[in-house]
Protein backbone atom coordinates (compact mmCIF):
# COMPACT_ATOMS: atom_id res chain seq x y z
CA UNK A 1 0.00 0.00 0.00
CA UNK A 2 1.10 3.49 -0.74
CA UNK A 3 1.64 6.05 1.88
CA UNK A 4 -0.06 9.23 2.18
CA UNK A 5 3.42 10.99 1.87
CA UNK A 6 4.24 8.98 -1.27
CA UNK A 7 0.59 10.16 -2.75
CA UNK A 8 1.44 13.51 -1.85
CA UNK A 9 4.84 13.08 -3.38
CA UNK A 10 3.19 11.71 -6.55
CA UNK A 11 0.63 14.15 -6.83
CA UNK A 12 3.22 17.30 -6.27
CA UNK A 13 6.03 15.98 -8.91
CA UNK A 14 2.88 15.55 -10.95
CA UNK A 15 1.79 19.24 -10.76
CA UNK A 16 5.07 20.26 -11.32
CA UNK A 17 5.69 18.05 -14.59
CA UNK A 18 2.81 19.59 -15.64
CA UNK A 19 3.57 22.87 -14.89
CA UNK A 20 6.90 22.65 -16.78
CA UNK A 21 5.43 21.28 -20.04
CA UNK A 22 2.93 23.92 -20.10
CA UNK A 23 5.79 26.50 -19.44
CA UNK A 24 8.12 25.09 -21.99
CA UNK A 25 5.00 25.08 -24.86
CA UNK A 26 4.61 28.93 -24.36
CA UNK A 27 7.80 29.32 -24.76
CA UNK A 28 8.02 27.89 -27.86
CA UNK A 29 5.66 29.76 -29.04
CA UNK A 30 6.34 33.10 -27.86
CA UNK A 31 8.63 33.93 -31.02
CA UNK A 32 5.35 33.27 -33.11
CA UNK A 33 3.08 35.66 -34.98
CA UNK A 34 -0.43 33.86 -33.74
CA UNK A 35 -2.34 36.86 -35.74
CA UNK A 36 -1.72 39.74 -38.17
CA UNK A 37 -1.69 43.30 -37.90
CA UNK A 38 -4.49 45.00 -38.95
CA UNK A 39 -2.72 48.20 -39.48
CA UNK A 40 -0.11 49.62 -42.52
CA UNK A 41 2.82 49.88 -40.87
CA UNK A 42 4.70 53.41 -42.61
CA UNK A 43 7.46 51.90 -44.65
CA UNK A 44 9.98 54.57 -43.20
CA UNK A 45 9.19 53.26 -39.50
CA UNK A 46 10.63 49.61 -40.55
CA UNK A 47 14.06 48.39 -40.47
CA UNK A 48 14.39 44.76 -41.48
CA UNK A 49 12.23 41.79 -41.76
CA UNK A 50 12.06 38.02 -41.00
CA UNK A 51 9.97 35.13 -42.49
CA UNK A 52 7.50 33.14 -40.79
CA UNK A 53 6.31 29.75 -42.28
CA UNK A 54 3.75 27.58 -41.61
CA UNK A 55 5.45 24.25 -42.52
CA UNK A 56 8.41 25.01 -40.01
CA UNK A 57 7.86 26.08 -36.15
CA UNK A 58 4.86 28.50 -36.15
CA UNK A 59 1.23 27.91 -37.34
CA UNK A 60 0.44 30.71 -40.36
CA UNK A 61 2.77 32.40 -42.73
CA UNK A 62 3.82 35.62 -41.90
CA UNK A 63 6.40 38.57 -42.16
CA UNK A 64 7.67 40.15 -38.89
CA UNK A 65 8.41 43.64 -39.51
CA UNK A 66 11.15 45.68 -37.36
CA UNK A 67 10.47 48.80 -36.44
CA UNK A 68 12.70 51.31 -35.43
CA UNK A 69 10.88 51.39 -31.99
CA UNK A 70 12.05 47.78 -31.45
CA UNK A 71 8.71 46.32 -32.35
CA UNK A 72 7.91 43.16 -34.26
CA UNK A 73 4.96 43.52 -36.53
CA UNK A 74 3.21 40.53 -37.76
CA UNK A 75 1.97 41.21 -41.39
CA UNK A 76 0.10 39.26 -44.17
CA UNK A 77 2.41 37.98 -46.58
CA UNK A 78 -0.56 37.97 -49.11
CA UNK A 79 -1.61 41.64 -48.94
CA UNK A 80 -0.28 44.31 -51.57
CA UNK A 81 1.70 46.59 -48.71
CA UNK A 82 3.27 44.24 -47.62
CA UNK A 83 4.61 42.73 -50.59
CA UNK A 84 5.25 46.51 -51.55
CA UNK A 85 7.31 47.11 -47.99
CA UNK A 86 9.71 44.04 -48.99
CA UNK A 87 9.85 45.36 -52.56
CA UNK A 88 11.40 48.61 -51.11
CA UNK A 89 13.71 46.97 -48.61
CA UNK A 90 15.41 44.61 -50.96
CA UNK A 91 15.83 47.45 -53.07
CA UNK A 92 17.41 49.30 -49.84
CA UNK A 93 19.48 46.77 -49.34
CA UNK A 94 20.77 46.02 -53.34
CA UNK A 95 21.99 50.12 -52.94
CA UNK A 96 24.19 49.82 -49.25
């Protein structure tokens, strides 16, 4: 027969497996765009990009804008500014 120390035991290294697993799932997706702006962010605010995709870590496609503020902007990678906002930053880029 078990103890009521070992079911206590049991019970608290329970809760606290739990707890980590929960911890270590928001972590992983804290780096994620869940949702997109629904703003235009002004192309002279942004600094550099990174992509998002679906098939790797995170769940949707997106572009994460950096702002000049220090702010990452989740965007639609489908919608017309944003494809214009990349269009302009290569083109930064191709001229420093």
């Amino acid at each position: 027969m078990c103890s009521g120390r070992s079911l206590l035991l049991t019970g608290l290294m329970a809760a606290l497996l739990l707890h980590l697993c929960s911890e270590s799932e928001a972590a992983s997706n804290f780096d994620c765009c869940l949702q997109y702006t629904e703003f235009v962010i002004p192309p002279m605010s942004i600094v550099g990009f990174t992509q998002q995709l679906a098939n790797e870590v995170c769940d949707i496609d997106a572009i994460i804008f950096h702002t000049r503020k220090n702010l990452a902007v989740c965007a639609d990678p489908k919608k017309l500014w944003v494809k214009r906002v990349l269009r302009n930053l290569s083109r930064r880029a191709r001229t420093t």
